[in-house]
Every structure is written in structure tokens, then in C-alpha cells.
N, C-alpha and C. Protein backbone atom coordinates (compact mmCIF):
# COMPACT_ATOMS: atom_id res chain seq x y z
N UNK A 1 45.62 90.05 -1.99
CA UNK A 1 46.53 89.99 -3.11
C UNK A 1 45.81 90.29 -4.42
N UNK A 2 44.52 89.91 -4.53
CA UNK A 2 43.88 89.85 -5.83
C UNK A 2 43.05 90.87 -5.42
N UNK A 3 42.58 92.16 -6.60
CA UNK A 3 41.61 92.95 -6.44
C UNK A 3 40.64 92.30 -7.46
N UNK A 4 39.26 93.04 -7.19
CA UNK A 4 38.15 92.48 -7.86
C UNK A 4 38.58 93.22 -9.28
N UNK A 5 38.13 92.74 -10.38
CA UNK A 5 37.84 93.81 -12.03
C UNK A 5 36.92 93.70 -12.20
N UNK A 6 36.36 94.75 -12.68
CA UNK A 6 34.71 94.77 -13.07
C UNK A 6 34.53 94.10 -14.29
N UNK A 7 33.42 93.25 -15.16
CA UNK A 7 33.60 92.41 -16.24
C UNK A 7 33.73 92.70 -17.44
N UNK A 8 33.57 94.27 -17.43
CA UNK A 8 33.48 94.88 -18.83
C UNK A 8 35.24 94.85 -19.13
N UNK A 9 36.26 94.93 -18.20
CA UNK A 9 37.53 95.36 -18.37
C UNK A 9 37.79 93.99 -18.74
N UNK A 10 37.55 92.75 -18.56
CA UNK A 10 38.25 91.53 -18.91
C UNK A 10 38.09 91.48 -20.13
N UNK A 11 36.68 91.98 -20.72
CA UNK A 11 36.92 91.89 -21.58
C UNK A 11 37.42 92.75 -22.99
N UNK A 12 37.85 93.98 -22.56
CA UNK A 12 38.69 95.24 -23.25
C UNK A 12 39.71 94.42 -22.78
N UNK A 13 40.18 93.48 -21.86
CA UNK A 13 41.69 93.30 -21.82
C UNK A 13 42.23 92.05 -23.16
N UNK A 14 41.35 91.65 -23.04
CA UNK A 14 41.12 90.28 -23.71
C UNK A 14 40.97 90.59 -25.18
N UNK A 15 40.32 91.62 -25.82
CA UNK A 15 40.21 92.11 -27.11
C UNK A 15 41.68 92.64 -27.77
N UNK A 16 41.97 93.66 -26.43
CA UNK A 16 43.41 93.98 -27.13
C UNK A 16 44.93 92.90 -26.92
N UNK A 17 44.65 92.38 -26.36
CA UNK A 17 45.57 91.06 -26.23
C UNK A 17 45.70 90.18 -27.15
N UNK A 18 44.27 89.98 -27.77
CA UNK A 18 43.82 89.19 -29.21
C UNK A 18 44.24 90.07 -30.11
N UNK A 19 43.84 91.49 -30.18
CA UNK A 19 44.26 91.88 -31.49
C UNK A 19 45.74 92.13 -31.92
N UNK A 20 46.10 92.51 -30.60
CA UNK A 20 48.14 92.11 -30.85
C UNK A 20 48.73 90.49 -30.86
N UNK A 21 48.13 89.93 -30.45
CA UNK A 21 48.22 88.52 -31.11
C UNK A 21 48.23 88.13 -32.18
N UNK A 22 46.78 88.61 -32.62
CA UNK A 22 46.81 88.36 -34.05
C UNK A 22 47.60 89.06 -35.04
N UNK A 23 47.92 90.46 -35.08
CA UNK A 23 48.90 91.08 -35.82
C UNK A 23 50.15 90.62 -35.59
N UNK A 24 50.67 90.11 -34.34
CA UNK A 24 52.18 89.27 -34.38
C UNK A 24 51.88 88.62 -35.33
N UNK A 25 51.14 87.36 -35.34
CA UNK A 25 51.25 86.08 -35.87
C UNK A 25 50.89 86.15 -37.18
N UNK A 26 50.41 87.07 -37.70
CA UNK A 26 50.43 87.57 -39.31
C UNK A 26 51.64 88.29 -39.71
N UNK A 27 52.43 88.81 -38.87
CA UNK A 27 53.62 89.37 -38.90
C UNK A 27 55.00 88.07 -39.16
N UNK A 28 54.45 86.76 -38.39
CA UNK A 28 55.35 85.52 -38.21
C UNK A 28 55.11 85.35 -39.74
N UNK A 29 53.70 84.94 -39.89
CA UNK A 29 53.52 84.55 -41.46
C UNK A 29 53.84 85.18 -42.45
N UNK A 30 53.80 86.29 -42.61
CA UNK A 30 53.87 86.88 -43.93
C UNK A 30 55.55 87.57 -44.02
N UNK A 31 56.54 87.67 -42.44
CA UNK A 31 57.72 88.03 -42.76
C UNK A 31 58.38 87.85 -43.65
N UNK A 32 59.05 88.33 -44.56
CA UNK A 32 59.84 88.22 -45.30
C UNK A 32 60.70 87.26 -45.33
N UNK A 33 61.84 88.30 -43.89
CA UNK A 33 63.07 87.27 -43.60
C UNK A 33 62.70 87.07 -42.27
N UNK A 34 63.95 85.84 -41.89
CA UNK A 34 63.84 85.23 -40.98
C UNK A 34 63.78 85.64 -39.57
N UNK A 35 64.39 87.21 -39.83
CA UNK A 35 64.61 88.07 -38.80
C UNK A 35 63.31 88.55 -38.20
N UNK A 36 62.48 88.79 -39.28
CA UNK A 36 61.03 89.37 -38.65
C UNK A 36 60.07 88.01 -38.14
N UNK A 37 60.42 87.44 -38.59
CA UNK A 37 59.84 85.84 -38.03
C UNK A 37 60.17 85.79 -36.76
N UNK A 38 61.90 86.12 -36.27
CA UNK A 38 62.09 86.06 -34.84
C UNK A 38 61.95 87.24 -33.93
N UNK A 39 61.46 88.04 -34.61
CA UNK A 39 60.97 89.37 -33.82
C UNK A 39 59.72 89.22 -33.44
N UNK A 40 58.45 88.21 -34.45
CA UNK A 40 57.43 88.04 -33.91
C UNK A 40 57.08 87.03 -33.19
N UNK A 41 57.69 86.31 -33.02
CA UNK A 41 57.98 85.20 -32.33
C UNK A 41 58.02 85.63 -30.81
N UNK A 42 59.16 86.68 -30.95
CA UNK A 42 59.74 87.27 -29.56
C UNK A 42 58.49 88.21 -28.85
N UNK A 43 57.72 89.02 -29.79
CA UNK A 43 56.80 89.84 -29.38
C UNK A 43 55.15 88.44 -28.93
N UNK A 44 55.07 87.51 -29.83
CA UNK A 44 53.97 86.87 -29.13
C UNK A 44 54.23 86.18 -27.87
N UNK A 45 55.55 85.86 -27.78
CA UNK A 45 56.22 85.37 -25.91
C UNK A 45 55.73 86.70 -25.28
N UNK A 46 55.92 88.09 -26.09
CA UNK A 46 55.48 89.07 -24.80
C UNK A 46 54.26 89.18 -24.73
N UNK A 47 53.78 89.07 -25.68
CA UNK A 47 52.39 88.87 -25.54
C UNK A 47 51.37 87.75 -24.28
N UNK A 48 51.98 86.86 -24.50
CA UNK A 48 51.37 85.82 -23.92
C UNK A 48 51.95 85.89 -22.28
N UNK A 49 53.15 86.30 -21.87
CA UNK A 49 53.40 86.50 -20.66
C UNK A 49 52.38 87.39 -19.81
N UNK A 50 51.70 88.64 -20.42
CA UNK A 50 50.70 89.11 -19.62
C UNK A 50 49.11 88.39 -19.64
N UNK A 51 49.07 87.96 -20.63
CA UNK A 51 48.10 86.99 -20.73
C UNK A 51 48.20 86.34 -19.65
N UNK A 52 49.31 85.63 -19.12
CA UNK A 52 49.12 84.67 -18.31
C UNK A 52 48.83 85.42 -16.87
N UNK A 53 49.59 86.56 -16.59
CA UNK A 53 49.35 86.76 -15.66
C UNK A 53 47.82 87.76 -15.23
N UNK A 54 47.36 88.29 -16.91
CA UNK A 54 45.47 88.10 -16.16
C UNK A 54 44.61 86.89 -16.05
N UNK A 55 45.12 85.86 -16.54
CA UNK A 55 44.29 84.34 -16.54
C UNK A 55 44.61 84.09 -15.05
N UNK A 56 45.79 84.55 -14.54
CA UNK A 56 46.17 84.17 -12.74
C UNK A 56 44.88 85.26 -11.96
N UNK A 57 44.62 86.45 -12.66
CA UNK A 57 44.02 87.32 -11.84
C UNK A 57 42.09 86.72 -11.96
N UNK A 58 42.13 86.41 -13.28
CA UNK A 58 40.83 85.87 -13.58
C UNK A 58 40.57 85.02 -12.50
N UNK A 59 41.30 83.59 -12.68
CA UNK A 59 40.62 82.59 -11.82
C UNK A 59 41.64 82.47 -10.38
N UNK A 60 41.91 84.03 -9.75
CA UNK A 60 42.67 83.74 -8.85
C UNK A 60 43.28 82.96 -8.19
N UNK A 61 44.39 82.53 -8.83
CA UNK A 61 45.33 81.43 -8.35
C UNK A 61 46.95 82.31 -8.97
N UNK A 62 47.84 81.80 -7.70
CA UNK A 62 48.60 82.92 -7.49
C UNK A 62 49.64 81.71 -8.66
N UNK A 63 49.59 81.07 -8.91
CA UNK A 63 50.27 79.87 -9.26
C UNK A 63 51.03 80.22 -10.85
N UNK A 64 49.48 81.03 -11.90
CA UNK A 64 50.07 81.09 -12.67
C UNK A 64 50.69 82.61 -12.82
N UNK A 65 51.01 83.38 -11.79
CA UNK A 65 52.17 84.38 -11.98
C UNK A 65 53.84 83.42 -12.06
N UNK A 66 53.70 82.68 -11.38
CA UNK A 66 55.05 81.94 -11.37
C UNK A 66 55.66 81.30 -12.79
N UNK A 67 54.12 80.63 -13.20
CA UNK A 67 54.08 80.37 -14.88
C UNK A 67 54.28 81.32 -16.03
N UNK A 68 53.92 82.68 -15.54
CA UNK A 68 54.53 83.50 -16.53
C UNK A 68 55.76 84.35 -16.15
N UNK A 69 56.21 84.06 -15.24
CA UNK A 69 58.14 84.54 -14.67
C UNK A 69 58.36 83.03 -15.55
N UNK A 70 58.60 81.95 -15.26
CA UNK A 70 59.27 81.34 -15.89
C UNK A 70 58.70 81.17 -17.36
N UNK A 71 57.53 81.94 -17.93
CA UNK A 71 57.90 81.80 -19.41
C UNK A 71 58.28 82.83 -19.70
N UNK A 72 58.33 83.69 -19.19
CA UNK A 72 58.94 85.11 -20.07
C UNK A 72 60.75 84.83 -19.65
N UNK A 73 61.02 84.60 -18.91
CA UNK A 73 62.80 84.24 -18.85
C UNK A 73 63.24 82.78 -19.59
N UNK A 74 62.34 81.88 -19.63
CA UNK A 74 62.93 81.12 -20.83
C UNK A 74 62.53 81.40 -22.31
N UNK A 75 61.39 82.19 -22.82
CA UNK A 75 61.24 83.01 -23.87
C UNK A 75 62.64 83.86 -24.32
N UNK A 76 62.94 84.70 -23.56
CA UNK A 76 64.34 85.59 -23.45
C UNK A 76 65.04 84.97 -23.63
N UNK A 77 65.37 83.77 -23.06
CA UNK A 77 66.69 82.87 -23.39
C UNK A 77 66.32 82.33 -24.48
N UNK A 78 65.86 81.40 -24.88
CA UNK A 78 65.15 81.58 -26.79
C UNK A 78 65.53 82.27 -27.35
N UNK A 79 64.95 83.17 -27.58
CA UNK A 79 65.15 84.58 -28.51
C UNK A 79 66.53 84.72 -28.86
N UNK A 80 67.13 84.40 -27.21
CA UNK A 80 68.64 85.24 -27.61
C UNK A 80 69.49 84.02 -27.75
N UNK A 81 69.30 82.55 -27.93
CA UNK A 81 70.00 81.55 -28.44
C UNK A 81 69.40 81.75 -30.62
N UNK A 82 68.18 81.79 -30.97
CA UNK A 82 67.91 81.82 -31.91
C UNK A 82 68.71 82.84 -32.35
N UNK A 83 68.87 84.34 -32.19
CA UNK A 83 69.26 85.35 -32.53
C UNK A 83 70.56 85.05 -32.73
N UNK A 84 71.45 83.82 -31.99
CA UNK A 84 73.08 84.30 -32.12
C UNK A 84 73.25 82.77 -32.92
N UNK A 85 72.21 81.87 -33.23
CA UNK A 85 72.76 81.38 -34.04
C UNK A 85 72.32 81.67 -35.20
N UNK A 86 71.15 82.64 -35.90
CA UNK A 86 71.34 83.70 -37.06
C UNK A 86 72.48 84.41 -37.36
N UNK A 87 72.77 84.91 -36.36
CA UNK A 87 74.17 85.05 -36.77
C UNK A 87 75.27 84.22 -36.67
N UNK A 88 75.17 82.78 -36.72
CA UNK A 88 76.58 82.26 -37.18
C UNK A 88 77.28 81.52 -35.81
N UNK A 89 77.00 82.48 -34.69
CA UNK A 89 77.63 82.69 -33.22
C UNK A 89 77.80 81.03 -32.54
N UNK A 90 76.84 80.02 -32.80
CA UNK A 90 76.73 78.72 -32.13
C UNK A 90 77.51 78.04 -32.85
């Protein structure tokens, strides 16, 4: 189930994972409106869902792929409860 990665790639994976991290979350902070707040919000859930599933490949355990299916579908449901009560909808 798990292939080997050679160590140089964990850590090119890990750099660009951080650096879109970090540009979300300066994106959360410095948004304007509230809208770009929940757009970065929404993009660091995507962020962090593949994260999780190379931290499953890192310390091979199949356990936390399951941890990132159920955070990326309750992330989604988030998003899209926040989004409709911006608009008014709840």
C-alpha cells in the first residue's frame, strides 16, 4: 500500500505545503472582507487535507487517510454552512 519516498521529496513536499500555508493565512489576516477570510479559511482546510494524507505516508499508518476524508468533508460542510449564513440564508 505504501511506496518508499526518497528524503529529499519530503522535504520539497513539506516546503511547498508551508509556503501555501503561509500565504493562506496572511490572506485570512490581512482580508479585507469577510469573504476573503472565508475563502482562506476554505483553502487552508485544503491545504491541510493533503498534509494529512503525506503525514499517513510518512509514518505509514493507513489510519490517518481516514482522518483526512473526514476532515476535508466536514471542512466542505463548514465552508458551505458559513457561506449561506453570509448570506442571510440560516
Amino acid at each position: 500500500m505504501f511506496q518508499e519516498i526518497p528524503g529529499l521529496m519530503w522535504y520539497i513536499f513539506f516546503i511547498i505545503i508551508s509556503g501555501g500555508f503561509f500565504l493562506l493565512f496572511l490572506r485570512f489576516l490581512r482580508g479585507p472582507t469577510t469573504s476573503d477570510k472565508v475563502v482562506a479559511v476554505d483553502g487552508l482546510t485544503t491545504v491541510t487535507t493533503p498534509t494529512l494524507v503525506l503525514l499517513s505516508l510518512f509514518f505509514k499508518r493507513g489510519m490517518y487517510l481516514d482522518v483526512a476524508l473526514v476532515y476535508a468533508i466536514l471542512a466542505y460542510i463548514t465552508v458551505l454552512a458559513i457561506a449561506r449564513y453570509l448570506e442571510g440564508g440560516l
